[in-house]
Each structure stands twice: as C-alpha cells, then as structure tokens.
C-alpha atoms as a PDB file:
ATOM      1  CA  UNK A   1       0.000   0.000   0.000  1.00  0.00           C
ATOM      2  CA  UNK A   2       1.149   3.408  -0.893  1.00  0.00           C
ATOM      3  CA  UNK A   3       1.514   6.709   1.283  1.00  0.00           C
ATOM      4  CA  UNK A   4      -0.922   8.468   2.782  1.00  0.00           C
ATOM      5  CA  UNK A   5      -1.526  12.159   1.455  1.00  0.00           C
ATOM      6  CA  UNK A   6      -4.055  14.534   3.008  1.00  0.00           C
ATOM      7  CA  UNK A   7      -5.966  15.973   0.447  1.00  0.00           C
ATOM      8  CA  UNK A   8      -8.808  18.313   2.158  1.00  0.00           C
ATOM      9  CA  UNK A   9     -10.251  18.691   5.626  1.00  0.00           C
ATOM     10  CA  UNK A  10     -14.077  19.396   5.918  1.00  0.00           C
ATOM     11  CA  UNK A  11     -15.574  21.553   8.404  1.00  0.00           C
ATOM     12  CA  UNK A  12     -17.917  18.728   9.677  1.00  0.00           C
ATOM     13  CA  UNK A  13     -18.951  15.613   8.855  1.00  0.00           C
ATOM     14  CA  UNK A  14     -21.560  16.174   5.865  1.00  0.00           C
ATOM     15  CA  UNK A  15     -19.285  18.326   4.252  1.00  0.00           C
ATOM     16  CA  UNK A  16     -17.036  15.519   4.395  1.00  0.00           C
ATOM     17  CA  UNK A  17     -18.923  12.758   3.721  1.00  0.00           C
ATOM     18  CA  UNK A  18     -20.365  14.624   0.614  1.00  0.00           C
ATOM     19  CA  UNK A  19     -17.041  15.234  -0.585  1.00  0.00           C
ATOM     20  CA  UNK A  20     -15.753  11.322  -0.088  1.00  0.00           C
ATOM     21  CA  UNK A  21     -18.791   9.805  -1.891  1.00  0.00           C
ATOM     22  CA  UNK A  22     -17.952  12.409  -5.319  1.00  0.00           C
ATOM     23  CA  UNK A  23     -14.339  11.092  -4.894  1.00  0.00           C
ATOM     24  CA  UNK A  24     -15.248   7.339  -4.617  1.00  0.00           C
ATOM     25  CA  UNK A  25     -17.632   8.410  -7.828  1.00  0.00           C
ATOM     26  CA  UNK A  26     -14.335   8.791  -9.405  1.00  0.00           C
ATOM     27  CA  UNK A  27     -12.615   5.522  -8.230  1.00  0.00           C
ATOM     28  CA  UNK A  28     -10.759   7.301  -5.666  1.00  0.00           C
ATOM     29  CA  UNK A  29     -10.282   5.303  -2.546  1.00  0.00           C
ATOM     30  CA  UNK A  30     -10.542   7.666   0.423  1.00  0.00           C
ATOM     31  CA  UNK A  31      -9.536   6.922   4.060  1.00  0.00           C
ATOM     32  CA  UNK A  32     -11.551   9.740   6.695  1.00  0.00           C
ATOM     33  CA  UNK A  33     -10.475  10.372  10.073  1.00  0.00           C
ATOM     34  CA  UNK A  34     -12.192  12.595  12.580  1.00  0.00           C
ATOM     35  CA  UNK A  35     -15.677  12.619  11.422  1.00  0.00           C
ATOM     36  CA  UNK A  36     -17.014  12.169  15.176  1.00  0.00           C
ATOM     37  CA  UNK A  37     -18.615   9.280  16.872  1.00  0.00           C
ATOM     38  CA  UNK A  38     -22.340   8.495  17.830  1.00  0.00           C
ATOM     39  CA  UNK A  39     -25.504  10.409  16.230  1.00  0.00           C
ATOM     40  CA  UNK A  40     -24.278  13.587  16.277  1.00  0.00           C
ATOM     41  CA  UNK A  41     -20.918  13.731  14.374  1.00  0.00           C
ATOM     42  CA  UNK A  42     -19.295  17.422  15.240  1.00  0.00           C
ATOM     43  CA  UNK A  43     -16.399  18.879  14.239  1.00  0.00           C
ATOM     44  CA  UNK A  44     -13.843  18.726  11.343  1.00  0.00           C
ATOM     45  CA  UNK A  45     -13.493  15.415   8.847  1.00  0.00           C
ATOM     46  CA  UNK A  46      -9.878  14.710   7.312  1.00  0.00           C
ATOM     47  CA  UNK A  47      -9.991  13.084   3.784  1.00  0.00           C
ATOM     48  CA  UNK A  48      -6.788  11.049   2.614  1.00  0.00           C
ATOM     49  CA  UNK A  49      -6.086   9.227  -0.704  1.00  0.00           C
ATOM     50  CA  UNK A  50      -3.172   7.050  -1.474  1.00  0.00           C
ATOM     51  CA  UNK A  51      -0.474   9.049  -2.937  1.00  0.00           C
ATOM     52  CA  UNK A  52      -0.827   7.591  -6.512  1.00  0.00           C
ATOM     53  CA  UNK A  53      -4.653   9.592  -6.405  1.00  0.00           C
ATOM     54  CA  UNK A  54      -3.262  12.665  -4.900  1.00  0.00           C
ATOM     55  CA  UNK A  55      -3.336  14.864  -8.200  1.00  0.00           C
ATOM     56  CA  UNK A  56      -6.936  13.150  -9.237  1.00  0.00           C
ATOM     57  CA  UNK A  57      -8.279  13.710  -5.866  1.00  0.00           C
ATOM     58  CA  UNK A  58      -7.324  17.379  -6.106  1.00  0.00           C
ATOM     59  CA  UNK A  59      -8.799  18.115  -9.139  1.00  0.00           C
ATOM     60  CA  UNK A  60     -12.288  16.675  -8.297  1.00  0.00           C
ATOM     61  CA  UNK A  61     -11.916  18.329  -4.680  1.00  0.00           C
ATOM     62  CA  UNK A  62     -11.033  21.767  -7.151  1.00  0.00           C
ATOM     63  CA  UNK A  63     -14.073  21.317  -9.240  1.00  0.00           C
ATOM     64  CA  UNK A  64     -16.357  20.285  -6.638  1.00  0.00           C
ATOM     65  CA  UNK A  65     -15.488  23.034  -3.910  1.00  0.00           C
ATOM     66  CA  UNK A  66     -15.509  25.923  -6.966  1.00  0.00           C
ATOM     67  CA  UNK A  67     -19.185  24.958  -7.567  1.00  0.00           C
ATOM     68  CA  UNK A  68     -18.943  22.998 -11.062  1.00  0.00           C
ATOM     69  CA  UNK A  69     -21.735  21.089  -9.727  1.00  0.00           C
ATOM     70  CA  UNK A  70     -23.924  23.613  -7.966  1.00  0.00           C
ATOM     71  CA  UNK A  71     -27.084  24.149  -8.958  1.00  0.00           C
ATOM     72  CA  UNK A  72     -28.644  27.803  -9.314  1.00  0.00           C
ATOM     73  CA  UNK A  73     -30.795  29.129  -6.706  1.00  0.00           C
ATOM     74  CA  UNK A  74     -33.775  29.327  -9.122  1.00  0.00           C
ATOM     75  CA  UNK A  75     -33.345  26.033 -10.381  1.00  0.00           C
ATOM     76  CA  UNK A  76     -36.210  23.316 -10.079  1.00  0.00           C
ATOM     77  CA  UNK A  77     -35.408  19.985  -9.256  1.00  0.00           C
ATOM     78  CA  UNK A  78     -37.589  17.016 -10.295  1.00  0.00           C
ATOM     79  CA  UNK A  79     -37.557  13.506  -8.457  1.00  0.00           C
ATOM     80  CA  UNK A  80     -35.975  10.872  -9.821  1.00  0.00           C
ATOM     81  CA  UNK A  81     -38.641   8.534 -11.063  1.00  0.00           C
ATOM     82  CA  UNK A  82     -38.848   4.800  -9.531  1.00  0.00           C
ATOM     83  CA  UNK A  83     -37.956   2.065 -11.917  1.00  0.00           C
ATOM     84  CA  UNK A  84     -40.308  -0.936 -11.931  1.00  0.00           C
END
C-alpha cells in the first residue's frame, strides 16, 4: 500500500462525507479520520487518498469546492422517477 496524502479537511462531517462519496464516484479510494462518533458527528473530517490519487483527488476536490456542480438558486429539481 502506498503513502498516505491529506488531500482536504471538511468543516464537519456532511461536508465531508459529501465530498468522499464524489471522490469514490471517481474511483478514488478515500480513508476519513475525525468525522465524530455516535448520532451527532461534530467537528472537522480529514480526507486522505493514497499518494498515486493525490493529483486526481485534487482536481475533483477543485471542481467540486468551486461549484462545477452547484445548482442555481432558481433552479427546479424534479424527483428521480422509480424504476419498476
């Protein structure tokens, strides 16, 4: 297994846990630490990758955190429909 590399810390846990799942989207193994115990999960979430992801992982974290994604304020959003 490779090294370690810290690649972002989130300010709590859904931050965090929002950011890991668009990462593991993009076949990006992530390792968090800090992301609190029991129901209410406070404080700051630390998100590593193995080092041979580091420069992926930053450019998804890049994209991500400069609102690529984000969807405008007067946007509608329809419900996925259920598939039978």
């Amino acid at each position: 297994m490779g090294r370690l590399i810290h690649v972002h810390t989130a300010g709590d846990a859904m931050e965090g846990q929002l950011l890991r799942g668009r990462l593991e989207a993009e076949d990006i193994p992530v390792f968090a630490k800090g992301e609190g115990e029991g129901p209410y999960r406070l404080g700051p979430m630390h998100l590593w990758v193995l080092e041979e992801h580091e420069v992926q992982a930053r450019l998804v974290l890049a994209e991500v955190l400069g609102g690529r994604f984000a969807l405008p304020d007067d946007a509608e959003v329809e419900p996925e429909s259920e598939v039978p």
